[in-house]
C-alpha atoms as a PDB file:
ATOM      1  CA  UNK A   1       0.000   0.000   0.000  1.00  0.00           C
ATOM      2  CA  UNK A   2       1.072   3.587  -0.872  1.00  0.00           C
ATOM      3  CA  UNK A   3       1.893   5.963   2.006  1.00  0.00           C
ATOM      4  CA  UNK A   4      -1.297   8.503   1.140  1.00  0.00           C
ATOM      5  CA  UNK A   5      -3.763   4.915   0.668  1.00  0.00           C
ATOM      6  CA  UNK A   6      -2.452   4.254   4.244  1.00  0.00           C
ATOM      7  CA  UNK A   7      -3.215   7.229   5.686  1.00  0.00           C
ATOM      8  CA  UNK A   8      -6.851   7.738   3.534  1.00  0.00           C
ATOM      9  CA  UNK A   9      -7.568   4.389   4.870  1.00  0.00           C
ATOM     10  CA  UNK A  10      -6.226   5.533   8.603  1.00  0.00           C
ATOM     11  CA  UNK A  11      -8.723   8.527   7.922  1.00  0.00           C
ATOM     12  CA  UNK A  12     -11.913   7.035   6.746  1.00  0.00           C
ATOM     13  CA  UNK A  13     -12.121   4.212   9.631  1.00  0.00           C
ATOM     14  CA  UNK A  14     -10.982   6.798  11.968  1.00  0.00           C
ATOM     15  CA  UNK A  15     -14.190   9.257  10.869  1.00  0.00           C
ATOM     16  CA  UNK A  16     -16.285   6.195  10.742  1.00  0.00           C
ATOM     17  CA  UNK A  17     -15.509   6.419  14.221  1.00  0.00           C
ATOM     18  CA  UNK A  18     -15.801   9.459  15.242  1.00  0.00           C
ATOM     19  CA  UNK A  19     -19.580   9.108  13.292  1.00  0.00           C
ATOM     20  CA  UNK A  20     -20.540   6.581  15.292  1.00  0.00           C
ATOM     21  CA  UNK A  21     -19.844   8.550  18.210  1.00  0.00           C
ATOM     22  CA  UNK A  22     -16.873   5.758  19.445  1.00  0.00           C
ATOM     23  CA  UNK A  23     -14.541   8.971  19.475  1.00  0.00           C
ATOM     24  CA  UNK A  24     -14.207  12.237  19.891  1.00  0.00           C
ATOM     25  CA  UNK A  25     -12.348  14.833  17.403  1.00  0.00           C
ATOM     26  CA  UNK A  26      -9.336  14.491  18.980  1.00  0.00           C
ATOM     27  CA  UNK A  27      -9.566  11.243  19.139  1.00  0.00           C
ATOM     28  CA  UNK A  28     -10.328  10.726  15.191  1.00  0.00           C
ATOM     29  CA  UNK A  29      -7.264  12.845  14.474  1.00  0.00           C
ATOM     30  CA  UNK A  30      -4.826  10.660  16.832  1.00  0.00           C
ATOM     31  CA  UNK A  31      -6.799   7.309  15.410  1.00  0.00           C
ATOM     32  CA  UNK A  32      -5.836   8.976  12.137  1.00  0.00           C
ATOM     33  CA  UNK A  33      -2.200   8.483  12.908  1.00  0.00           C
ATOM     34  CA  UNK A  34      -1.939   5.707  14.961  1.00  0.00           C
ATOM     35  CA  UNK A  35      -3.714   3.674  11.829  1.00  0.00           C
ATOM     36  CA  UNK A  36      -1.572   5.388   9.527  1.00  0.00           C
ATOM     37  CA  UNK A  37       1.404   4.166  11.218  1.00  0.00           C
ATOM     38  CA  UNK A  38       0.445   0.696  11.779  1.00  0.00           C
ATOM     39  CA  UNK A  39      -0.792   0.378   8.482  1.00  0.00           C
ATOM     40  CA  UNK A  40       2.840   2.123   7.096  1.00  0.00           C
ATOM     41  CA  UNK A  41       4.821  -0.143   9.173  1.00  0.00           C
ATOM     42  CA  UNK A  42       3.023  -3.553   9.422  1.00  0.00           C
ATOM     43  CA  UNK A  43       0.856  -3.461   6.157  1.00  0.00           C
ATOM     44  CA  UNK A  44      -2.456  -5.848   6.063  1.00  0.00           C
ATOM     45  CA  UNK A  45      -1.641  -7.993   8.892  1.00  0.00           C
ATOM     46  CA  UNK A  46      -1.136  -4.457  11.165  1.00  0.00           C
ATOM     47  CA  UNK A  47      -4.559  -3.225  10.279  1.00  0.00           C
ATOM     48  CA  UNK A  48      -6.188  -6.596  10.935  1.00  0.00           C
ATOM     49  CA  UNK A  49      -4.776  -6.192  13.992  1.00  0.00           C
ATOM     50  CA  UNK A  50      -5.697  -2.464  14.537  1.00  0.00           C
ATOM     51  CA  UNK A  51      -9.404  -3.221  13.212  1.00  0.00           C
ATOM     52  CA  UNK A  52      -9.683  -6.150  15.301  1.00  0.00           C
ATOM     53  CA  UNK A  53      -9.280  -4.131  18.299  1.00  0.00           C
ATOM     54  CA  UNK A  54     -10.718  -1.258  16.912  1.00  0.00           C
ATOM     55  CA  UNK A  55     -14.099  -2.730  16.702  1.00  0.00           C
ATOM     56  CA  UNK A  56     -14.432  -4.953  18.715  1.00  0.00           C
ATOM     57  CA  UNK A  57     -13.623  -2.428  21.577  1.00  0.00           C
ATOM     58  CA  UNK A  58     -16.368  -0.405  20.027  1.00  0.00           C
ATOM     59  CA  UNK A  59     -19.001  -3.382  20.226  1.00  0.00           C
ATOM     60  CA  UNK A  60     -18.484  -4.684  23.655  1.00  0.00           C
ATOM     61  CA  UNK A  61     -17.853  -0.932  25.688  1.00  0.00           C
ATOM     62  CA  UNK A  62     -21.599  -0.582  24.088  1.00  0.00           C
ATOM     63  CA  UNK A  63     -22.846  -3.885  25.424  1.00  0.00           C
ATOM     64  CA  UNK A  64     -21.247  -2.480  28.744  1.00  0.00           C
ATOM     65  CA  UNK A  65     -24.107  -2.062  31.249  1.00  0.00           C
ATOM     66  CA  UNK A  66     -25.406   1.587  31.867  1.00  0.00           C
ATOM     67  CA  UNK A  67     -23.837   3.359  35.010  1.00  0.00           C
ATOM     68  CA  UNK A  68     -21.900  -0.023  36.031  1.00  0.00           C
ATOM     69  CA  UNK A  69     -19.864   1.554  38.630  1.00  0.00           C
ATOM     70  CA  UNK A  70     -21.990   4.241  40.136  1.00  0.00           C
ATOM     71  CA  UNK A  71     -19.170   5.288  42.768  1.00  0.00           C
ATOM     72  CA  UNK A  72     -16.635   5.791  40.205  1.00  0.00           C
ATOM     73  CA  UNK A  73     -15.657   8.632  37.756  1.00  0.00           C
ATOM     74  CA  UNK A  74     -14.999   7.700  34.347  1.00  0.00           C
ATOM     75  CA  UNK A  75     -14.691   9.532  30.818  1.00  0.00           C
ATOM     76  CA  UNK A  76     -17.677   8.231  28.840  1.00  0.00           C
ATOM     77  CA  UNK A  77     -17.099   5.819  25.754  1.00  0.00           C
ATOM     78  CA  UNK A  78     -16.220   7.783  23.649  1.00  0.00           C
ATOM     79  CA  UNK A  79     -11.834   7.997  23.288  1.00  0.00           C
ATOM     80  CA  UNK A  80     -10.116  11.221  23.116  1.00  0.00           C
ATOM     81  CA  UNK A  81      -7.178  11.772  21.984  1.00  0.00           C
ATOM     82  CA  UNK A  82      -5.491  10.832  24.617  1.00  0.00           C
ATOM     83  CA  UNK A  83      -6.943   7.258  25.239  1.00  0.00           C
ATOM     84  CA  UNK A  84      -5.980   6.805  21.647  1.00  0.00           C
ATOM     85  CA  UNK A  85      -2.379   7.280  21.815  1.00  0.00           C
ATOM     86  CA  UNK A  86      -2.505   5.156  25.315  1.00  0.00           C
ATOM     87  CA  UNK A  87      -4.029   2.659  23.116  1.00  0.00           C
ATOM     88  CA  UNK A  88      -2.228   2.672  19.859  1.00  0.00           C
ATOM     89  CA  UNK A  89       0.503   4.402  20.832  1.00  0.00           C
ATOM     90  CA  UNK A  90       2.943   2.106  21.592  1.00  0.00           C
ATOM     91  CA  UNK A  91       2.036  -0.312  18.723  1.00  0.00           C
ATOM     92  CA  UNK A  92       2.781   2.531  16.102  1.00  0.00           C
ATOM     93  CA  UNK A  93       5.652   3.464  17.412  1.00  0.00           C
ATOM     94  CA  UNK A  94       7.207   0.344  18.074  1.00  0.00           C
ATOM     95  CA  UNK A  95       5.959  -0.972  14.624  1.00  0.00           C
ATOM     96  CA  UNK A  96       7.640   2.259  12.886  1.00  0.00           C
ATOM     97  CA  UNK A  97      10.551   1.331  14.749  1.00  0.00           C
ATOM     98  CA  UNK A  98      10.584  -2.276  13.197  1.00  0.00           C
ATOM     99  CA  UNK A  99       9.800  -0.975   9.645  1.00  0.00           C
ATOM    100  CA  UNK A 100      12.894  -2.421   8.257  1.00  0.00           C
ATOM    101  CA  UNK A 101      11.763  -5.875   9.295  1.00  0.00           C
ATOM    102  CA  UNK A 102       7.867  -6.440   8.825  1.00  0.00           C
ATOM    103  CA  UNK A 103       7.247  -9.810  10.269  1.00  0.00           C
ATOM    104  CA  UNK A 104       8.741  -8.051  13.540  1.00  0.00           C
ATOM    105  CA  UNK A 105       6.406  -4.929  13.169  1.00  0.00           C
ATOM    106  CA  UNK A 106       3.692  -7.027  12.924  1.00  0.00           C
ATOM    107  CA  UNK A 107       4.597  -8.940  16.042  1.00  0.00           C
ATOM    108  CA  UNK A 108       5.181  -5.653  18.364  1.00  0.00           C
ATOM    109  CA  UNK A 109       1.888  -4.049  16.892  1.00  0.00           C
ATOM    110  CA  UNK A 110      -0.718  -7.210  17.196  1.00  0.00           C
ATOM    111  CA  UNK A 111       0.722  -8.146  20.806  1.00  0.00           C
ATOM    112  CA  UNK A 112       0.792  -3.976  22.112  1.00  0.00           C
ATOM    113  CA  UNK A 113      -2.770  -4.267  20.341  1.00  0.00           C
ATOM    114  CA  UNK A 114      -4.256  -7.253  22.174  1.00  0.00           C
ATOM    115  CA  UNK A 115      -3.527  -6.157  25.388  1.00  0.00           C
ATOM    116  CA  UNK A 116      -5.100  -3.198  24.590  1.00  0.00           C
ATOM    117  CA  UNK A 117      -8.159  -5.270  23.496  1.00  0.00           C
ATOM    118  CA  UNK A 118      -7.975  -7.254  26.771  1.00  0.00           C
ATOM    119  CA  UNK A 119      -8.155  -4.585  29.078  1.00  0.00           C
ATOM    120  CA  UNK A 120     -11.230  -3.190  27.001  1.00  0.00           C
ATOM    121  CA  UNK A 121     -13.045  -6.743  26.957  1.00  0.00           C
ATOM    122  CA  UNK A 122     -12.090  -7.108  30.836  1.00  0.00           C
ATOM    123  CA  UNK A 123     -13.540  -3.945  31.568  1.00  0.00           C
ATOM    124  CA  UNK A 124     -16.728  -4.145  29.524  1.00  0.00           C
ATOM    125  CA  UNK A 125     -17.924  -7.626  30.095  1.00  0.00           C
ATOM    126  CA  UNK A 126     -16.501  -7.738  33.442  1.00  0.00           C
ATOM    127  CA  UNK A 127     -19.124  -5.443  34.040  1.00  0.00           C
ATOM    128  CA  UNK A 128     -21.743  -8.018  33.883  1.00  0.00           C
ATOM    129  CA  UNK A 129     -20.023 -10.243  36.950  1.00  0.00           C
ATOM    130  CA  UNK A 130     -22.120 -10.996  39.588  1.00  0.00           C
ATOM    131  CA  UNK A 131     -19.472 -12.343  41.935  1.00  0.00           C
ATOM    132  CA  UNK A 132     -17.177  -8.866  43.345  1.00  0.00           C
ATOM    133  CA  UNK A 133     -14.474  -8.749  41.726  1.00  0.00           C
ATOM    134  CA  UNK A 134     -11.086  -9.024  43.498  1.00  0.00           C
ATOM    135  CA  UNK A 135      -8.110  -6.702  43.820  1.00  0.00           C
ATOM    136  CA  UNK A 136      -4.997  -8.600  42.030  1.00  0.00           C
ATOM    137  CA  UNK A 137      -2.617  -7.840  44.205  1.00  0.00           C
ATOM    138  CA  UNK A 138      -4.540  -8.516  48.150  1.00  0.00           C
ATOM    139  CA  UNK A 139      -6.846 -10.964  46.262  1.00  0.00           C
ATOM    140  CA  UNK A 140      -9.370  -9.179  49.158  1.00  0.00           C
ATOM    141  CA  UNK A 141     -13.185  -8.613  47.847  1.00  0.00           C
ATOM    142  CA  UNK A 142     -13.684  -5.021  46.433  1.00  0.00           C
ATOM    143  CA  UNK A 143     -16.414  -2.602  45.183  1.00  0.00           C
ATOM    144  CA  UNK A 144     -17.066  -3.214  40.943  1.00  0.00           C
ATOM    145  CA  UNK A 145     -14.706  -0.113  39.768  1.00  0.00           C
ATOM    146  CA  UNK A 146     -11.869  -0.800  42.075  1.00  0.00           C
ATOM    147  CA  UNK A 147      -8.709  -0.192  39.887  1.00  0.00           C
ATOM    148  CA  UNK A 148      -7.108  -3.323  40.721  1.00  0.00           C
ATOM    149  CA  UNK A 149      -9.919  -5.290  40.897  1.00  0.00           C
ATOM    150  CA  UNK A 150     -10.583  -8.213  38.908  1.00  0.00           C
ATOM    151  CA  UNK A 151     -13.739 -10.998  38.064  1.00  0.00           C
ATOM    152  CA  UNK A 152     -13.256 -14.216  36.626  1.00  0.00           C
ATOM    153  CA  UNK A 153     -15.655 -13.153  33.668  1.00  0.00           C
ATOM    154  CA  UNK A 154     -13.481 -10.271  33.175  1.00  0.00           C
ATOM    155  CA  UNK A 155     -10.750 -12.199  32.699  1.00  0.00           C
ATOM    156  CA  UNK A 156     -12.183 -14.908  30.339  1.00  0.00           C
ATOM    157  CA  UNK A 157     -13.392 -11.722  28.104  1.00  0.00           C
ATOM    158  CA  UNK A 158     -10.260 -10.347  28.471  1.00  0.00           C
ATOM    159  CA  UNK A 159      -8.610 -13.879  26.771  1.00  0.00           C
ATOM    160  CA  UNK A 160     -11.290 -13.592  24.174  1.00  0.00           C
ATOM    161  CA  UNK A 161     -10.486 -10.220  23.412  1.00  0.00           C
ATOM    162  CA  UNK A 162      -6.851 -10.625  23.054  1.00  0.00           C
ATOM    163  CA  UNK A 163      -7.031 -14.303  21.193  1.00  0.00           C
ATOM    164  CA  UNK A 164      -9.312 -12.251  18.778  1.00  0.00           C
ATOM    165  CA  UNK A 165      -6.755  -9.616  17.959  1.00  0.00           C
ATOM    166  CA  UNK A 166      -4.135 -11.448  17.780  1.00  0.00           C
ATOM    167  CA  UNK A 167      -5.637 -14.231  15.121  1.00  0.00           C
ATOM    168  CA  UNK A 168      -6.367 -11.561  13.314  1.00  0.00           C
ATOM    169  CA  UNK A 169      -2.339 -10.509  13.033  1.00  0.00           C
ATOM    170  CA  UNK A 170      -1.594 -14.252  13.082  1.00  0.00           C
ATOM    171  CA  UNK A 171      -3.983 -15.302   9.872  1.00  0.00           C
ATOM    172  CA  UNK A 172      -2.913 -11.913   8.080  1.00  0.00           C
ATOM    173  CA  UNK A 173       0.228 -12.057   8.357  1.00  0.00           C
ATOM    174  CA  UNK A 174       1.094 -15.512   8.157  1.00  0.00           C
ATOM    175  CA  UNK A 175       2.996 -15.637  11.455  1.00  0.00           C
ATOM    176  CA  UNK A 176       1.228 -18.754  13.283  1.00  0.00           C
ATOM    177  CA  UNK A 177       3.089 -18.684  16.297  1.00  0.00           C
ATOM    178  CA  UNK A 178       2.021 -15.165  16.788  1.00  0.00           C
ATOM    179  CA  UNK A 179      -1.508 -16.642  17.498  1.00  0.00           C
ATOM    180  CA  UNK A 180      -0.511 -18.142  21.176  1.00  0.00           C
ATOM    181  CA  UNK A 181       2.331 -15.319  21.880  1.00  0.00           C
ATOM    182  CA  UNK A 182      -0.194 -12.676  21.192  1.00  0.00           C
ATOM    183  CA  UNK A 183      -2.876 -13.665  23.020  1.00  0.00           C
ATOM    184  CA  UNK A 184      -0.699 -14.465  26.208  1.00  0.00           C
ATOM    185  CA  UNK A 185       0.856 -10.870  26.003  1.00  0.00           C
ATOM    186  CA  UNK A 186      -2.352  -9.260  25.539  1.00  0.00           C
ATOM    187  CA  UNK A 187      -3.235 -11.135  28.388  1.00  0.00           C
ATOM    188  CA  UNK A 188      -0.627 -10.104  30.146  1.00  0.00           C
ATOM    189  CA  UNK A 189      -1.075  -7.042  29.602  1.00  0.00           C
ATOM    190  CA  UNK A 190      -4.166  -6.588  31.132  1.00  0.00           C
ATOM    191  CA  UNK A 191      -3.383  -7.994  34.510  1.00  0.00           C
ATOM    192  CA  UNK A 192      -0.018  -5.796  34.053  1.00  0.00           C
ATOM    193  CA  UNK A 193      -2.440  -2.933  33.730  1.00  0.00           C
ATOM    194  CA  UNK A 194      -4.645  -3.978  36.800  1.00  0.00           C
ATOM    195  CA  UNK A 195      -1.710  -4.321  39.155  1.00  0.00           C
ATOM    196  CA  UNK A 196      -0.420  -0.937  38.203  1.00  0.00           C
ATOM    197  CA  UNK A 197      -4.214   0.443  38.386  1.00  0.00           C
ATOM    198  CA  UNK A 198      -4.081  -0.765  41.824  1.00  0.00           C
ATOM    199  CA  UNK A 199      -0.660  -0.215  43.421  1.00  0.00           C
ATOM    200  CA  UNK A 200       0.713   3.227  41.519  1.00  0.00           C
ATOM    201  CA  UNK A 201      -2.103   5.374  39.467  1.00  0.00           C
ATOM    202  CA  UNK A 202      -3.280   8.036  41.066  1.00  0.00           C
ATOM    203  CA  UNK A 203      -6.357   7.737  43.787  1.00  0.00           C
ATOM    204  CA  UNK A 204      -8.639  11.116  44.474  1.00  0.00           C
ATOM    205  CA  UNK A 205     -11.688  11.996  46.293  1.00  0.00           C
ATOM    206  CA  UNK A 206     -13.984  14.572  45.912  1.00  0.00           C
ATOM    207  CA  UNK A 207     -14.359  16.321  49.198  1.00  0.00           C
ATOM    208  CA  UNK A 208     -17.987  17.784  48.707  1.00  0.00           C
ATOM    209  CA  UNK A 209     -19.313  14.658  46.969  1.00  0.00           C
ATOM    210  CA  UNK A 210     -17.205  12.170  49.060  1.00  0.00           C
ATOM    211  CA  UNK A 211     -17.044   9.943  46.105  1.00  0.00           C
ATOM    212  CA  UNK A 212     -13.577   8.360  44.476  1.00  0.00           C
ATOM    213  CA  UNK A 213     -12.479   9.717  41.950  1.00  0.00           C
ATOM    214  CA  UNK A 214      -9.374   9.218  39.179  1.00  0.00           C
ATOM    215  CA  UNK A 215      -8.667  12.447  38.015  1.00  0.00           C
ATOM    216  CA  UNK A 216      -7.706  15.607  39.714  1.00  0.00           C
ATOM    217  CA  UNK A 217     -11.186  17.569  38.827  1.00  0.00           C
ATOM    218  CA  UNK A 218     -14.164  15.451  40.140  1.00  0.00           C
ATOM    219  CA  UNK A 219     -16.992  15.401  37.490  1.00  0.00           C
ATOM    220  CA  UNK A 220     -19.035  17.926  39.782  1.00  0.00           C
ATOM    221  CA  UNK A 221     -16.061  20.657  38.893  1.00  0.00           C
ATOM    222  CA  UNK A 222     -14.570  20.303  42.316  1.00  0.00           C
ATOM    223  CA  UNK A 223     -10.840  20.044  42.905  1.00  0.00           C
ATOM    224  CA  UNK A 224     -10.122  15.939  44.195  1.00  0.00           C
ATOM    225  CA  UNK A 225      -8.066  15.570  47.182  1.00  0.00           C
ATOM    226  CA  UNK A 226      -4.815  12.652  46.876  1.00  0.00           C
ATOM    227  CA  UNK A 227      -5.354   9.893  48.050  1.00  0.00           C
ATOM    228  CA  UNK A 228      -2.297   7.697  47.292  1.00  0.00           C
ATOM    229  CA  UNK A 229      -0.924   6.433  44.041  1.00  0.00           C
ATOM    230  CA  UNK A 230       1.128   9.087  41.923  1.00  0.00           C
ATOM    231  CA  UNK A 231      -0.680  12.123  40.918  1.00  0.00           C
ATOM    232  CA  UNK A 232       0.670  12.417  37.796  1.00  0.00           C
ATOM    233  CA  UNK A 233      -0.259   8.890  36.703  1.00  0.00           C
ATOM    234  CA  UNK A 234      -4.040   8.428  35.707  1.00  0.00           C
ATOM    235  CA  UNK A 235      -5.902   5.964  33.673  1.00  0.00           C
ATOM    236  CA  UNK A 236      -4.451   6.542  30.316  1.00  0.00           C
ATOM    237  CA  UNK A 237      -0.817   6.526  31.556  1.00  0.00           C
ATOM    238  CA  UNK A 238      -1.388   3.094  33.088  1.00  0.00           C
ATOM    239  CA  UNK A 239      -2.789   1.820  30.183  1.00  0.00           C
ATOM    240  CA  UNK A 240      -0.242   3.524  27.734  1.00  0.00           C
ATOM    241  CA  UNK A 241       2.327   1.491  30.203  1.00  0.00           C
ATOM    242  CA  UNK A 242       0.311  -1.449  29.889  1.00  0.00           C
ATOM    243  CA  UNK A 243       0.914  -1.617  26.084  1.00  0.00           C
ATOM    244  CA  UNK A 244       4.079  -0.438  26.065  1.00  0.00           C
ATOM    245  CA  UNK A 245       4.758  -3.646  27.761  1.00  0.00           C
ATOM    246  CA  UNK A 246       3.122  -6.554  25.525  1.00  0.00           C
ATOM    247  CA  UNK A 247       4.847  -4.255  22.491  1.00  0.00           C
ATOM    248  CA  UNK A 248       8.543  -4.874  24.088  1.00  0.00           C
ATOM    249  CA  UNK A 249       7.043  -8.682  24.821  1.00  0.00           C
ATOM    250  CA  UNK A 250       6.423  -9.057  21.149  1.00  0.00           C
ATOM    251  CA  UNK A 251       9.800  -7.979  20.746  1.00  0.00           C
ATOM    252  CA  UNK A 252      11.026 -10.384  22.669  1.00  0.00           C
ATOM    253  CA  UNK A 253       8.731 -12.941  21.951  1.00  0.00           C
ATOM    254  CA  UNK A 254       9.728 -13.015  17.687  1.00  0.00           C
ATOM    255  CA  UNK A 255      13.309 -12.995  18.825  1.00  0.00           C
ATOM    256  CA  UNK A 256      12.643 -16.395  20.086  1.00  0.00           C
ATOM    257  CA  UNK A 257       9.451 -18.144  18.421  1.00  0.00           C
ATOM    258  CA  UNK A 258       9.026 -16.194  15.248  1.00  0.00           C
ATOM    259  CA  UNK A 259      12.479 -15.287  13.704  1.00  0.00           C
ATOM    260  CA  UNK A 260      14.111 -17.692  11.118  1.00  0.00           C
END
């Protein structure tokens, strides 16, 4: 593919997107170049990858029950800019970095790529657990919306989510042994994700509403007050971490099952 079918391509899914209200602007415009990238640097099998997660993030955040966490303080579903790049970052980046060897770009791309899936599935369908979900690193009970917490359900979506993406890389791109490495990254990377949810990002609450809070600004406009956790690491720099991770796993990984 030509560099400006790439980024067309990149363009049209990305305002197909931002149509179906699955992003914001800013988050059309980073989705713009994040599929650009991946598509540059890991041609069909990248994509696959990228539309793998792409929509089937889409399809099961909707499926997510309404107000699932009613003591917690989320964006919304729709991505910004921000949760992009946290997202897809890492998996263009590290794929640009491999351009020079494609079966390698695809490997650091689909694995960064299904753990971002995972995390998604975990999140959405782990919604629907009737058993509490349990904080990874105390394994004690804790409220649904704990960061940290998991459910079994959560986690069998989050395998689903990840096998999906990276089968998608795997059939593309001809790289079978991607299949199993990818799926255990993405894997991975969730529960990489949760512990760091739980142990280091950034805790708040609101002191008019009383309510937890991850961000700095409660929804109700009022300044949060620390809790523990760095301030300066929220959501989106836990999961940019997250897939950071799988993409320097997939690295690793076709340095030892998929280079000949």
């Amino acid at each position: 593919m030509s560099f400006l079918l790439d980024v067309a391509l990149a363009a049209a899914v990305a305002a197909a997107g931002w149509q179906a209200r699955a992003l914001t602007g800013a988050g059309a415009v980073a989705a713009t170049l994040v599929g650009a990238a991946v598509l540059v640097a890991g041609g069909w099998a990248g994509g696959a990858a990228l539309a793998a997660f792409f929509v089937s993030g889409s399809v099961v955040s909707r499926l997510e029950p309404k107000n699932p966490f009613p003591n917690s303080d989320p964006k919304g579903n729709r991505r910004d800019h921000w949760q992009v790049l946290a997202n897809g970052g890492p998996a263009a980046l590290g794929a640009l970095l491999a351009r020079d060897e494609p079966a390698l770009a695809i490997w650091i791309a689909t694995s960064s790529l299904a753990a971002a899936a995972a995390d998604t599935w975990a999140t959405a369908i782990g919604a629907w657990s009737r058993t509490p979900p349990r904080h990874l690193l105390t394994w004690r009970s804790v409220p649904p919306g704990t960061n940290g917490g998991i459910t079994t359900l959560g986690c069998l979506a989050a395998l689903v989510g990840a096998s999906l993406v990276a089968a998608s890389g795997a059939w593309v791109g001809r790289q079978s042994a991607l299949l199993g490495a990818g799926a255990a990254l993405g894997f991975g990377g969730m529960l990489l994700d949760s512990a760091l949810g739980g142990s280091m990002q950034g805790r708040f609450r609101c002191p008019i509403c009383g309510q937890p809070s991850e961000w700095q600004v409660h929804r109700c406009g009022t300044p949060t007050i620390p809790m523990g956790g760095f301030v300066w690491l929220d959501n989106d720099g836990v999961n940019g971490l997250a897939t950071a991770a799988a993409a320097l796993g997939g690295w690793a990984a076709w340095l030892w099952l998929g280079h000949s």
